[in-house]
C-alpha atoms as a PDB file:
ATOM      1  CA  UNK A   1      65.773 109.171  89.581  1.00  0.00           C
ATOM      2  CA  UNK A   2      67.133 107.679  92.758  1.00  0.00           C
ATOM      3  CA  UNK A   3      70.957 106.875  91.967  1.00  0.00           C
ATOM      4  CA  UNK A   4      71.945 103.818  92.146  1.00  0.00           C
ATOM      5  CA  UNK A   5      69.125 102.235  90.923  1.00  0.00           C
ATOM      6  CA  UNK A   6      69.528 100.721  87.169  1.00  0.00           C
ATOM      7  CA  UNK A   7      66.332  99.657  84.882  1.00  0.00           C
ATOM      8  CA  UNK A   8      68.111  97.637  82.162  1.00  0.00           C
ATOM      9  CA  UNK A   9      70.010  94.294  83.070  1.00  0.00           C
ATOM     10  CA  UNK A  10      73.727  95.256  84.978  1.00  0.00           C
ATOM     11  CA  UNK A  11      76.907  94.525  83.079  1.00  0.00           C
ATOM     12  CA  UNK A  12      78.430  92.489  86.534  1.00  0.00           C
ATOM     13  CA  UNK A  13      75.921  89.407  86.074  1.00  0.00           C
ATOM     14  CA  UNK A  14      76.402  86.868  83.483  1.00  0.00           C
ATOM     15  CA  UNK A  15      73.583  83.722  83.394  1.00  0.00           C
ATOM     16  CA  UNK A  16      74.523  80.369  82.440  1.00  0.00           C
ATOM     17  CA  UNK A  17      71.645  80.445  80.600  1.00  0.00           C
ATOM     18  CA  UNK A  18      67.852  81.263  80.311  1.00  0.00           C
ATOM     19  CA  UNK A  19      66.356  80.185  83.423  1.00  0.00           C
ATOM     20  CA  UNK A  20      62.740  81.079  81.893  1.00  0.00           C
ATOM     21  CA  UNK A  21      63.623  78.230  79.909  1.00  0.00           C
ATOM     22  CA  UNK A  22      65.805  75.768  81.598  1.00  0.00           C
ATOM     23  CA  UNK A  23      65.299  75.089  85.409  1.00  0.00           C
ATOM     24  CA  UNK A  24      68.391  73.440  85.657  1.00  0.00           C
ATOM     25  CA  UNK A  25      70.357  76.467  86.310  1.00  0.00           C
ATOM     26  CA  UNK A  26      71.466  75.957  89.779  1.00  0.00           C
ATOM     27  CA  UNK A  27      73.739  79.267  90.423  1.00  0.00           C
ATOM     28  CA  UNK A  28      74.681  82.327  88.940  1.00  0.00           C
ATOM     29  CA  UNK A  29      77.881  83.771  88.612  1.00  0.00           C
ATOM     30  CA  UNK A  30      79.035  87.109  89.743  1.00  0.00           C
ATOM     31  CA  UNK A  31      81.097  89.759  88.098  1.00  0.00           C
ATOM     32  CA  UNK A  32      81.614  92.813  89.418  1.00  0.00           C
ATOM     33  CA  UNK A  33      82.883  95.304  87.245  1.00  0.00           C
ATOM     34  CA  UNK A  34      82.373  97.953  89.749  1.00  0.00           C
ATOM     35  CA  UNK A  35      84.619  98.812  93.314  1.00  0.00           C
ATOM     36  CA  UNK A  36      83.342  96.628  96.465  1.00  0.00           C
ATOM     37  CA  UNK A  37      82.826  99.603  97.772  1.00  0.00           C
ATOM     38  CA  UNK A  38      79.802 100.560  95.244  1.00  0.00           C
ATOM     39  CA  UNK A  39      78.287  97.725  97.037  1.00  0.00           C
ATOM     40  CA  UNK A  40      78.618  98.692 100.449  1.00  0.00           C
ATOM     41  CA  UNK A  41      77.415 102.296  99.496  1.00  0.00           C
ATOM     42  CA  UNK A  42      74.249 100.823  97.530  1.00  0.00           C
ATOM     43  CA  UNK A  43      72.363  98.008  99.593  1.00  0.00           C
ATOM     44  CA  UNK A  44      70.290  97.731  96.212  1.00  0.00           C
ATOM     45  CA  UNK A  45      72.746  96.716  94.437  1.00  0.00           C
ATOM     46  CA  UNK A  46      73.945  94.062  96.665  1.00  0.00           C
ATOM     47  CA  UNK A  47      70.007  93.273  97.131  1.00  0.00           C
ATOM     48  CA  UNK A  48      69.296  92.933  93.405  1.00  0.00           C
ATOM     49  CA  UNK A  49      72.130  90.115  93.207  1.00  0.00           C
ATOM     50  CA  UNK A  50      71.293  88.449  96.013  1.00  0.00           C
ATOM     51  CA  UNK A  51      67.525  88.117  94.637  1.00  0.00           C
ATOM     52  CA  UNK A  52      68.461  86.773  91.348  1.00  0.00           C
ATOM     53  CA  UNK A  53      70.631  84.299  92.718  1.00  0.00           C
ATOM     54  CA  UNK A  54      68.231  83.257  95.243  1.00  0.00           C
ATOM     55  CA  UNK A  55      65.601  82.920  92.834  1.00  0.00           C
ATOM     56  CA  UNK A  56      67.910  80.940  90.158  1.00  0.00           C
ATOM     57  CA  UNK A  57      68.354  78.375  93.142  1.00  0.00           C
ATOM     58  CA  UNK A  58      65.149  78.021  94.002  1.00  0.00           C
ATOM     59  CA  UNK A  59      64.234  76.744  90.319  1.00  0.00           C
ATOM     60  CA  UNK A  60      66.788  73.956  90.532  1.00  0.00           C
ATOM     61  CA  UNK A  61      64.875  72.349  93.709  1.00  0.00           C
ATOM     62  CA  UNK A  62      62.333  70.290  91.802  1.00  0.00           C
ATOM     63  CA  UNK A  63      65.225  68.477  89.872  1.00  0.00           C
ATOM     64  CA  UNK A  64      67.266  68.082  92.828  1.00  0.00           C
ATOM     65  CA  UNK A  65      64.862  66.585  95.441  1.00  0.00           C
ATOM     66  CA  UNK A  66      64.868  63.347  93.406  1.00  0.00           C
ATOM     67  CA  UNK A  67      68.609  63.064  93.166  1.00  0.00           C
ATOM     68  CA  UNK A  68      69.191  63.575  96.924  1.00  0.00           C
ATOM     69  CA  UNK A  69      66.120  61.088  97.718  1.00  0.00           C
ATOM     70  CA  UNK A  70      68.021  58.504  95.421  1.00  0.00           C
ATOM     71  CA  UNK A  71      71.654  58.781  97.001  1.00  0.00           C
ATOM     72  CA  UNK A  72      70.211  58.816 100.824  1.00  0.00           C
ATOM     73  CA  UNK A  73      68.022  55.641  99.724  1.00  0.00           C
ATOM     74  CA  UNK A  74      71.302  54.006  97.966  1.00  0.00           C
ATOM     75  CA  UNK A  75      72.999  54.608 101.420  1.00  0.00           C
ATOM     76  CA  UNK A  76      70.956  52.972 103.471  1.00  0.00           C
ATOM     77  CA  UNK A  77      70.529  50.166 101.306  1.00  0.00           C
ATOM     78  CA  UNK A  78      74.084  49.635 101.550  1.00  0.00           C
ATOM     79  CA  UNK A  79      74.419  50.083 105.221  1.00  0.00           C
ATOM     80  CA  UNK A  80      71.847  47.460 105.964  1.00  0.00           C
ATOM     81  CA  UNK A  81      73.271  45.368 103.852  1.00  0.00           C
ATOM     82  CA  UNK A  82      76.354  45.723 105.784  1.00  0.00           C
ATOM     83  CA  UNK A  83      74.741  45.562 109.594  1.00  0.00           C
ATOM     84  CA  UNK A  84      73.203  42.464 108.458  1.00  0.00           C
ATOM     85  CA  UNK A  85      75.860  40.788 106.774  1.00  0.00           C
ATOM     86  CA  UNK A  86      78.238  40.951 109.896  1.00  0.00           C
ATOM     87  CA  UNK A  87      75.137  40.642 112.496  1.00  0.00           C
ATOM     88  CA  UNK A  88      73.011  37.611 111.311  1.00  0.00           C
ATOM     89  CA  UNK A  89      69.853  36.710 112.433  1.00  0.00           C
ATOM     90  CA  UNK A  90      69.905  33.688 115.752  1.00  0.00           C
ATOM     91  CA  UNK A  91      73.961  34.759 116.406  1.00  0.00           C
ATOM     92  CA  UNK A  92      75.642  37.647 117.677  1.00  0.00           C
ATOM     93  CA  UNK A  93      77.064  40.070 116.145  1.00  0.00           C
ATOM     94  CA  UNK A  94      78.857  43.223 116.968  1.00  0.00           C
ATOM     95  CA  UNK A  95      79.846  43.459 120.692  1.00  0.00           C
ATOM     96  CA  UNK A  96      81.634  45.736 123.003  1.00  0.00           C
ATOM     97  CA  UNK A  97      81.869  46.571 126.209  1.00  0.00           C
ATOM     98  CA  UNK A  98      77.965  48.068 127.376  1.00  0.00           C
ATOM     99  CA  UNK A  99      76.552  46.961 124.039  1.00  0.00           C
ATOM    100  CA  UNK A 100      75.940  43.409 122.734  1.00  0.00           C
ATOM    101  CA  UNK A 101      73.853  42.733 118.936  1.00  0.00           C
ATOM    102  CA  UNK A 102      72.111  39.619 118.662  1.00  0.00           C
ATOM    103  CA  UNK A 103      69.929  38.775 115.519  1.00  0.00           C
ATOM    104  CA  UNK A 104      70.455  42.000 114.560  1.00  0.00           C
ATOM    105  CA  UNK A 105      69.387  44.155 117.491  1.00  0.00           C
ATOM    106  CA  UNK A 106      71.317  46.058 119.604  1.00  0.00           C
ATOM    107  CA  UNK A 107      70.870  45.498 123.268  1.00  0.00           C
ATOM    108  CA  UNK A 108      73.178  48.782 125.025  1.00  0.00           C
ATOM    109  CA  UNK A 109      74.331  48.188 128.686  1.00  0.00           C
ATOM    110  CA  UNK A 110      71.720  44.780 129.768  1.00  0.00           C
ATOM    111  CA  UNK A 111      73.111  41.195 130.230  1.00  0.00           C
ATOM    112  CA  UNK A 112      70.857  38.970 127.434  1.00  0.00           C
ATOM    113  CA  UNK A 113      69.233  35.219 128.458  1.00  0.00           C
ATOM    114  CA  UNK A 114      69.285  33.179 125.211  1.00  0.00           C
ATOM    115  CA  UNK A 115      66.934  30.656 125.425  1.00  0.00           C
ATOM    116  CA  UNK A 116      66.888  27.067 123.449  1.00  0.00           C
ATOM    117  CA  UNK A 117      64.601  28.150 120.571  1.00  0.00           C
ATOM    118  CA  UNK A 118      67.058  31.084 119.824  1.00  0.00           C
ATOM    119  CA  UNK A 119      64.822  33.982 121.223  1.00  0.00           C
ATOM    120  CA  UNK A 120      66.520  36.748 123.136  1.00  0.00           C
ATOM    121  CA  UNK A 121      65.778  37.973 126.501  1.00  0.00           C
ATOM    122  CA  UNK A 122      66.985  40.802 129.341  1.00  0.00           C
ATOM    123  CA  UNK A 123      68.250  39.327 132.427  1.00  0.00           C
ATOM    124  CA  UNK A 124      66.551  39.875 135.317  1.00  0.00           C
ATOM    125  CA  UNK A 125      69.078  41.819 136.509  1.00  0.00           C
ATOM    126  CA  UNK A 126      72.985  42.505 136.499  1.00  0.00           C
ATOM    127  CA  UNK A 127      74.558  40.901 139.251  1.00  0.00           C
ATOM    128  CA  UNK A 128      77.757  39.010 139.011  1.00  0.00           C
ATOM    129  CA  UNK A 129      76.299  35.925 140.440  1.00  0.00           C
ATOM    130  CA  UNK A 130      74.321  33.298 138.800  1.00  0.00           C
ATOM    131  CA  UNK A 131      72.308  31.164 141.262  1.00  0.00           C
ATOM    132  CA  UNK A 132      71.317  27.718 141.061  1.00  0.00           C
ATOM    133  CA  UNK A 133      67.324  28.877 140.765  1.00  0.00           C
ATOM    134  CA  UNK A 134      68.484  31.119 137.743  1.00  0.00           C
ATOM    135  CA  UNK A 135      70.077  28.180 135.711  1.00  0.00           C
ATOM    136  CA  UNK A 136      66.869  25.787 136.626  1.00  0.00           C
ATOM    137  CA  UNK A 137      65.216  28.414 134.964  1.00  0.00           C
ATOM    138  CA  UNK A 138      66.522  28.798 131.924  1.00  0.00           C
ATOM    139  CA  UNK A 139      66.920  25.331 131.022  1.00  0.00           C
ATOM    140  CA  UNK A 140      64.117  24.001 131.701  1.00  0.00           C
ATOM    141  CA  UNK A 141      62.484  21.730 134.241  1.00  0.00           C
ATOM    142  CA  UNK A 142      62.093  18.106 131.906  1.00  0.00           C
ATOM    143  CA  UNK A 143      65.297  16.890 130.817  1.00  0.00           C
ATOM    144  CA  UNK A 144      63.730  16.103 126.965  1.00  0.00           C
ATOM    145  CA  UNK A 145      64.136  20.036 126.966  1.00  0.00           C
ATOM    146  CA  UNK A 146      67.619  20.461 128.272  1.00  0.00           C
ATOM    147  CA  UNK A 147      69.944  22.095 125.815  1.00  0.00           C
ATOM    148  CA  UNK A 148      73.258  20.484 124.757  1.00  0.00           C
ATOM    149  CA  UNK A 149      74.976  23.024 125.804  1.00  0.00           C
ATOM    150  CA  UNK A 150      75.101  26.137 128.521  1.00  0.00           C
ATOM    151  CA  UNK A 151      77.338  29.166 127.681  1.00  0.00           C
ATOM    152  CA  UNK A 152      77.812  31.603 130.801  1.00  0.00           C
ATOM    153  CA  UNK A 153      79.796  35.003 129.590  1.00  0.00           C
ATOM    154  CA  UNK A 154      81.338  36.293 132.820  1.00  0.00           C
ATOM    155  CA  UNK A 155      81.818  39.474 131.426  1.00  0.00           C
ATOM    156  CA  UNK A 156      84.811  41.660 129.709  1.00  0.00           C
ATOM    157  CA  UNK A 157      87.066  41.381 133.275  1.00  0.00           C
ATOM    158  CA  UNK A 158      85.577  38.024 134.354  1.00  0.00           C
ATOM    159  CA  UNK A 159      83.835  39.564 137.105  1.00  0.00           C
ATOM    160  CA  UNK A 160      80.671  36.956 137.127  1.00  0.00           C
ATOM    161  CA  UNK A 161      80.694  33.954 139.419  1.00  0.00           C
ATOM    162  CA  UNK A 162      78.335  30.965 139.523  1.00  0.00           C
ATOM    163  CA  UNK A 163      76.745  28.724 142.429  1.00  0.00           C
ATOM    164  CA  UNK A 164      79.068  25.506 142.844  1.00  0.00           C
ATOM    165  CA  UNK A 165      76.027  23.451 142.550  1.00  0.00           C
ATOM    166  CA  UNK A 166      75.960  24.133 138.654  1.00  0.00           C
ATOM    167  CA  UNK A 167      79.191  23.195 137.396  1.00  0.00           C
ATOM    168  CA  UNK A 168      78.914  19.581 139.589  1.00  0.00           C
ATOM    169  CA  UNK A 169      75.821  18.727 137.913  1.00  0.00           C
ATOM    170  CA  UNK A 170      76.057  14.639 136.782  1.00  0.00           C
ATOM    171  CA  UNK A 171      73.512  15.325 134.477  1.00  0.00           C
ATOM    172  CA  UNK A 172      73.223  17.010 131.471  1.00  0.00           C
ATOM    173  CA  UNK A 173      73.658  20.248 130.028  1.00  0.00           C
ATOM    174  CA  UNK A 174      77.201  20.732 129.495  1.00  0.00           C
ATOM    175  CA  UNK A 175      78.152  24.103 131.729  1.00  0.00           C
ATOM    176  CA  UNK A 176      80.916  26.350 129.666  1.00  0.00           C
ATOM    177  CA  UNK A 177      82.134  28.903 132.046  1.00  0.00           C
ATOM    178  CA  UNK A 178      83.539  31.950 129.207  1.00  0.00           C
ATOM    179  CA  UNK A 179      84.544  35.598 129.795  1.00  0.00           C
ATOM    180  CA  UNK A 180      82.001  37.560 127.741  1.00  0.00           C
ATOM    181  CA  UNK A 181      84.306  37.951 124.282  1.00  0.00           C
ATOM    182  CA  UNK A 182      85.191  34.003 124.328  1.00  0.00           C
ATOM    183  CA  UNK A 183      81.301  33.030 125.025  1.00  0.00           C
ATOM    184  CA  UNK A 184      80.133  34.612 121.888  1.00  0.00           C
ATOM    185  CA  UNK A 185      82.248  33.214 120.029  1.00  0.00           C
ATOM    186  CA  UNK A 186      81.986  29.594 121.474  1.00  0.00           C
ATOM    187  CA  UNK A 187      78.093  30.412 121.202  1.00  0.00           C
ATOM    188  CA  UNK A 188      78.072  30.899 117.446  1.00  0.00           C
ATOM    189  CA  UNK A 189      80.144  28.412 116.850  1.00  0.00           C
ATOM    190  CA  UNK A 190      78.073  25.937 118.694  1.00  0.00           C
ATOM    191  CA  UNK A 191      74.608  26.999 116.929  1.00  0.00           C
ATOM    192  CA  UNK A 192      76.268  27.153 113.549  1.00  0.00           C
ATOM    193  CA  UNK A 193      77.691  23.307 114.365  1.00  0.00           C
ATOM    194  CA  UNK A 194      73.713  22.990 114.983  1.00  0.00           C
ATOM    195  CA  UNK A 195      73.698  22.498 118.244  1.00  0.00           C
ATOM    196  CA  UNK A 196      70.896  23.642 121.068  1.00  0.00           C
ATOM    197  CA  UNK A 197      72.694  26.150 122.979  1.00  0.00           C
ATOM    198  CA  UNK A 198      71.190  28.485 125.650  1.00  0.00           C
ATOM    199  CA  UNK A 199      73.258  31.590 127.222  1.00  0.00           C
ATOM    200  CA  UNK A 200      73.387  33.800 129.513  1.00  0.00           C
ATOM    201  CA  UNK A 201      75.851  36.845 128.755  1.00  0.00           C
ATOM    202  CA  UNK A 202      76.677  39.747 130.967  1.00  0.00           C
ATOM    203  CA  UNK A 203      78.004  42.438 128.646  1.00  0.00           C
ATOM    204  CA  UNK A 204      80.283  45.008 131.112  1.00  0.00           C
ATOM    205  CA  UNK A 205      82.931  43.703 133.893  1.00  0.00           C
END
């Protein structure tokens, strides 16, 4: 007989209860009633708990999948709920520096063209100047399509100038010159007073 070794169950475990029966049991609890240093003289001591408890855990994973699929699905329920409550569809929503959300999606570090039926676009480019050919564009060429309103963000330092040709215009659309935080704003509060609003918003200096 190899010592060390014991056939019958050892006094130092105690179950929770019959995991042939109930694979619930989730752990197993440990009582030595011999020196720590019986374990580091007898690895198969130390093995035979470690097995047992192993094998006790690995019975409570069918019961425990579920559970943890339910709470991760409950949590991004409630986050959506909560990205789309504060970022609703045809406004914008969060903003920062380098990061603008409109309807919902994030757009990180590009300037965003909103054009009159609400639709976002990426700007061409990021220059602090907005020409006179840029502005045609995005209104329109036939007046019957002009928007009520243009909102130019100039960014979070003001950095963004415009040709002078676009703020003497004698005809319509009005021309709202904003830095980017203030032209958001203005622009939400415009579509939600159901306006036609286009934009064109450069999201860093």
């Amino acid at each position: 007989m190899v010592h060390g070794i014991h056939h019958r169950e050892p006094k130092y475990l105690r179950h929770l209860a019959n995991t042939r029966n109930d694979t619930r049991i989730c752990s197993v609890t440990v009582m030595p009633s011999v020196p720590s240093e019986r374990y580091d003289s007898d690895g198969l001591l130390v093995a035979h708990v470690a097995w047992r408890s192993t094998l006790q855990r690995w019975q409570c994973w069918p019961t425990m999948v579920p559970s943890i699929s339910s709470a991760c699905l409950g949590v991004v329920v409630v986050l959506g709920t909560v990205w789309v409550a504060f970022n609703l569809p045809g406004l914008f929503g969060y903003h920062r520096f380098g990061l603008t959300v409109y309807s919902g999606i994030p757009f990180p570090r590009v300037d965003l063209v909103i054009h009159t039926n609400g639709l976002p676009g990426i700007r061409g480019s990021k220059a602090h100047w907005v020409s006179a050919e840029e502005f045609d564009q995005l209104i329109g060429a036939r007046a019957d399509d002009y928007p009520d309103v243009v909102i130019i963000g100039t960014g979070y330092e003001g950095q963004v100038q415009v040709e002078g040709g676009i703020l003497t215009r004698e005809a319509d659309p009005i021309v709202e010159l904003l830095p980017t935080p203030q032209a958001i704003c203005r622009f939400n509060e415009l579509r939600a007073a159901g306006k036609r609003v286009v934009a064109i918003i450069h999201s860093t200096c």
